[in-house]
Protein backbone atom coordinates (compact mmCIF):
# COMPACT_ATOMS: atom_id res chain seq x y z
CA UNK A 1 -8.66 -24.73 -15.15
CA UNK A 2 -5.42 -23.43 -15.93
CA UNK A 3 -2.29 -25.21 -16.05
CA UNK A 4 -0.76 -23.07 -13.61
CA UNK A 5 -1.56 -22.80 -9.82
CA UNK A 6 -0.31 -21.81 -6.36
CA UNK A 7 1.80 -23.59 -4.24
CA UNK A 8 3.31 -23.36 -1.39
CA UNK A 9 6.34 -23.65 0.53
CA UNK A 10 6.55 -27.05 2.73
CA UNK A 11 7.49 -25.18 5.78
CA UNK A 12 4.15 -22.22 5.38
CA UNK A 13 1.65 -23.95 7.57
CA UNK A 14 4.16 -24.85 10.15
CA UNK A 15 5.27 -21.21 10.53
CA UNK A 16 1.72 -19.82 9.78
CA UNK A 17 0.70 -22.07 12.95
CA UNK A 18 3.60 -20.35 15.30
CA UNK A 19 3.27 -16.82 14.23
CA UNK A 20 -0.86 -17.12 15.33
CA UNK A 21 -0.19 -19.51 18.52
CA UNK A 22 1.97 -15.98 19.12
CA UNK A 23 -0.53 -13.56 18.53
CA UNK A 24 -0.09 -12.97 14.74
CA UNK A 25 -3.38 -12.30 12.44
CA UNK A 26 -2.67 -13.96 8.84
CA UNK A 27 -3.93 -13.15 5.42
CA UNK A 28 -3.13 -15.73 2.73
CA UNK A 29 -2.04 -13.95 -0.39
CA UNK A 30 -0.01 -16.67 -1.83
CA UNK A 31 -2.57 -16.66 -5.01
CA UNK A 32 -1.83 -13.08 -6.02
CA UNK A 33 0.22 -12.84 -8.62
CA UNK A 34 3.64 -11.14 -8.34
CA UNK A 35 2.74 -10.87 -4.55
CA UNK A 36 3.99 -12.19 -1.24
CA UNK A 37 2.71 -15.47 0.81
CA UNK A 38 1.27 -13.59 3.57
CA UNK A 39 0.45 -10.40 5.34
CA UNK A 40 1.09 -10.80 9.09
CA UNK A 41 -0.49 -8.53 11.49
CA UNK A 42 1.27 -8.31 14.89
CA UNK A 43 1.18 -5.40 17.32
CA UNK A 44 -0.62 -2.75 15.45
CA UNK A 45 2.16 -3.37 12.19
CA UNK A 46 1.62 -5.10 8.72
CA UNK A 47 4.36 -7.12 7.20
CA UNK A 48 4.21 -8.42 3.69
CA UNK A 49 6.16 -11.76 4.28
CA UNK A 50 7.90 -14.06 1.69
CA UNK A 51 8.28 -17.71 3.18
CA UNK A 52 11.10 -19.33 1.65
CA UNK A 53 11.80 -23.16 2.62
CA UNK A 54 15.67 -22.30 1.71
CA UNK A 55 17.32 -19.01 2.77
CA UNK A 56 19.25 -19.12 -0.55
CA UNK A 57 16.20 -19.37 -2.62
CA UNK A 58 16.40 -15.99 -4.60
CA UNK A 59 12.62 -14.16 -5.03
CA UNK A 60 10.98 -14.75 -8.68
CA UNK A 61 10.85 -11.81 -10.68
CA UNK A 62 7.27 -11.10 -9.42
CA UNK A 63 8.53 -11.19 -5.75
CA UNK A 64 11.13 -8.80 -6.59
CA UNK A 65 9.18 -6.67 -8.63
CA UNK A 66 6.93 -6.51 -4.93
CA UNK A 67 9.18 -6.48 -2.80
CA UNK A 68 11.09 -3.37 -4.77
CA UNK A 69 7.37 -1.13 -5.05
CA UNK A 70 6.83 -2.36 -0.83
CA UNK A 71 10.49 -0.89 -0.10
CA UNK A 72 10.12 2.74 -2.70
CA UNK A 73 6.70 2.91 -0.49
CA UNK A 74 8.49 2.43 3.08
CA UNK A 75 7.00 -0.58 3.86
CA UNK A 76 9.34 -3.46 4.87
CA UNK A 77 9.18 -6.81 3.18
CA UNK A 78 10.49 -9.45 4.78
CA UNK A 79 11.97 -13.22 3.24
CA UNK A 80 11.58 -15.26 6.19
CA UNK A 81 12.50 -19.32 6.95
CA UNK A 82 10.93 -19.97 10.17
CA UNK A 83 8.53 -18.10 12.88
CA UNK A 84 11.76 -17.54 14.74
CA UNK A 85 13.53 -15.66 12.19
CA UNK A 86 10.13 -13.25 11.52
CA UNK A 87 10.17 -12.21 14.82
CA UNK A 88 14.13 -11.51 15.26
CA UNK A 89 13.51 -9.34 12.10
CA UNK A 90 10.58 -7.44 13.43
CA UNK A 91 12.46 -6.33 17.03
CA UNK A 92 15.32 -5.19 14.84
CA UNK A 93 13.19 -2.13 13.52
């Protein structure tokens, strides 16, 4: 077993649990490397979402590295705190 494994941020099950009670479908992708936490399907849209615990929490190189191909392809990436914040994001588009 290797020495280095997933984790998670404190607050993901929490806001995992409020985007589905809203009508969100999850994917787990927190074990990809250089990847996101999760891909959220809401409404007929994907969303490659970040879950930070800390808004000032900068993305690890990998996340970046993601989060810059996701943007060059037109797909938004979002770096979300709560359920609450996901969804003010989303309505903004």
């Amino acid at each position: 077993m290797s020495k280095y494994f997933a984790r998670i941020d404190s607050n993901q099950p929490e806001i995992v649990r409020q985007l589905r009670k809203r009508g969100c479908f999850i994917v787990h992708t927190y074990t990809l490397k250089e990847a996101f936490d999760v891909l959220v399907a809401y409404k007929g849209s994907l969303y490659p979402v970040e879950i930070k615990v800390d808004a000032s929490k900068k993305l690890t190189k990998g996340e970046q590295k993601c989060a810059d191909g996701m943007k060059s392809a037109g797909v938004e990436y979002l770096v979300i705190t709560s359920a609450t914040e996901f969804f003010e994001k989303i309505k903004k588009k």
